[in-house]
Protein backbone atom coordinates (compact mmCIF):
# COMPACT_ATOMS: atom_id res chain seq x y z
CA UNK A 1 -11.47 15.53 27.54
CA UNK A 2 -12.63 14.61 23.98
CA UNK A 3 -9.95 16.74 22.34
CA UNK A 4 -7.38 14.88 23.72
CA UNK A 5 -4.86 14.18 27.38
CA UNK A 6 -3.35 16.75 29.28
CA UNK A 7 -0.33 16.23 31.23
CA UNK A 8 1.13 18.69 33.62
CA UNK A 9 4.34 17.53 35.69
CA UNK A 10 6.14 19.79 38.25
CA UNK A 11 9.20 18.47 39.41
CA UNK A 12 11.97 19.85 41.83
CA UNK A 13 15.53 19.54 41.18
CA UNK A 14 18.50 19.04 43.73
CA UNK A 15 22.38 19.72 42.91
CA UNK A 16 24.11 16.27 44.44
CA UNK A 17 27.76 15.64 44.76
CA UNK A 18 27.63 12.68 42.51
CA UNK A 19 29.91 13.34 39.20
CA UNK A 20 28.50 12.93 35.84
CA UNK A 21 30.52 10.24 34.43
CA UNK A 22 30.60 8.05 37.58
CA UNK A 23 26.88 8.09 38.21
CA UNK A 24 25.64 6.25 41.62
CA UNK A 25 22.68 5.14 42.92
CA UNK A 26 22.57 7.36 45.91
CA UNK A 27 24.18 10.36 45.65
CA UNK A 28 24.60 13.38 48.62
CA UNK A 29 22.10 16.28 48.27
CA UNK A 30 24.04 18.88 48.42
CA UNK A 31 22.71 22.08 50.49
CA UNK A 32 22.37 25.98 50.10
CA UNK A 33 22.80 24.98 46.04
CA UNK A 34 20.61 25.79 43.28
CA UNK A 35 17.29 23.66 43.50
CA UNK A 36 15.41 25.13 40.27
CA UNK A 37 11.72 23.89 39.64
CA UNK A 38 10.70 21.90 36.49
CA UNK A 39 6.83 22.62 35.06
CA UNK A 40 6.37 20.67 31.75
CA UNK A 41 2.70 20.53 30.30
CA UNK A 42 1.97 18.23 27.34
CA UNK A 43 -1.50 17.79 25.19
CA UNK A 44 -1.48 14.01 23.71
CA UNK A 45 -4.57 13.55 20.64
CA UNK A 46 -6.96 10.72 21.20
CA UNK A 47 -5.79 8.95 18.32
CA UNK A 48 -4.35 4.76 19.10
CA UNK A 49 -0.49 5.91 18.81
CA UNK A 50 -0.93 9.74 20.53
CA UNK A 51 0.66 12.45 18.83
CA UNK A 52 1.64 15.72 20.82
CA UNK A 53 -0.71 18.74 20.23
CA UNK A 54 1.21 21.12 21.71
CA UNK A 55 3.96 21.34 24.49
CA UNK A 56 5.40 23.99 27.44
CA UNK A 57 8.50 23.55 29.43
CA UNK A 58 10.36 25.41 31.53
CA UNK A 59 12.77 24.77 34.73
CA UNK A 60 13.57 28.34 36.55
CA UNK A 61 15.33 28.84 39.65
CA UNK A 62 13.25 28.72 42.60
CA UNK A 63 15.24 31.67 44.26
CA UNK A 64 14.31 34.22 41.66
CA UNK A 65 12.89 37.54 42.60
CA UNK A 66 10.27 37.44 40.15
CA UNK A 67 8.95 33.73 40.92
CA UNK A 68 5.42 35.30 41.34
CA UNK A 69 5.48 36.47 37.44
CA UNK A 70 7.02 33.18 36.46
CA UNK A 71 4.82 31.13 37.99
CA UNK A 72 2.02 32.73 36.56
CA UNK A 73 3.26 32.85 32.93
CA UNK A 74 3.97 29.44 33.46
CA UNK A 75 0.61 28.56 34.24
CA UNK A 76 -0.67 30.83 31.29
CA UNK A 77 0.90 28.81 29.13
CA UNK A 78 -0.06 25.57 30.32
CA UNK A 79 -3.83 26.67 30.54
CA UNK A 80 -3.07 27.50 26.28
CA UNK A 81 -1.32 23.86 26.12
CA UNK A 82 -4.44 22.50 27.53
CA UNK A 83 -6.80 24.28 25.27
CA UNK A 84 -4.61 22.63 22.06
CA UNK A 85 -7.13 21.16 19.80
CA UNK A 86 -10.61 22.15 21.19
CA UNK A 87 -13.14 23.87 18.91
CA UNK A 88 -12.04 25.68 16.29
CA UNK A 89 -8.68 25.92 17.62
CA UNK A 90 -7.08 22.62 15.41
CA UNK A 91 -3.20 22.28 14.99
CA UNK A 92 -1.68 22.82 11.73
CA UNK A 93 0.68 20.23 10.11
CA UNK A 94 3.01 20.53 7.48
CA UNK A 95 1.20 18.65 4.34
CA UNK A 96 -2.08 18.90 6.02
CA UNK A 97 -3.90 21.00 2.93
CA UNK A 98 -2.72 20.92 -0.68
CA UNK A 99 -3.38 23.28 -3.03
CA UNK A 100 -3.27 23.42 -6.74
CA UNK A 101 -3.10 25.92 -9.29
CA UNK A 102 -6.21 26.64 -11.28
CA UNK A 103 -6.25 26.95 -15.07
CA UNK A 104 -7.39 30.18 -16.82
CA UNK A 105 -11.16 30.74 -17.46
């Protein structure tokens, strides 16, 4: 894509019995717990050191009722993540335009 990468990572998560400050290398999944799903989209510029254009994430529990709306406002916003920076649609930065004041006529 000329206007830049897109990245789109879904990951699933897994509650383990491993404790936070002792971390191991293999840890216990454990079972009937919470195993929410990760979707992060990212849009990287073309330019030698990529910049992000625009970003989406969001990890919701996989058990919810309304997974069907979720999933497909997830994917709405990816699909606008992926459309950063094509046509007319360019990303504003701070600093980007400067404007002066004009003296009287």
């Amino acid at each position: 894509d000329p206007s830049g990468t897109f990245v789109q990572l879904r990951l699933g998560l897994a509650q383990t019995a491993c404790r936070k400050r002792a971390p191991q290398r293999h840890c216990r999944v454990l079972e009937n717990r919470r195993k929410p799903i990760c979707l992060a989209c990212y849009k990287f510029d073309t330019s030698d050191v990529p910049k992000v254009l625009d970003k989406y994430h969001n990890c919701g529990p996989s058990h919810h009722l309304a997974a069907k709306e979720i999933r497909q406002r997830d994917e709405a916003e990816c699909r606008a993540v992926e459309e950063a920076g094509k046509g007319g649609d360019t990303l504003y930065l701070p600093g980007m335009f400067a404007f002066s004041r004009g003296l009287p006529a």
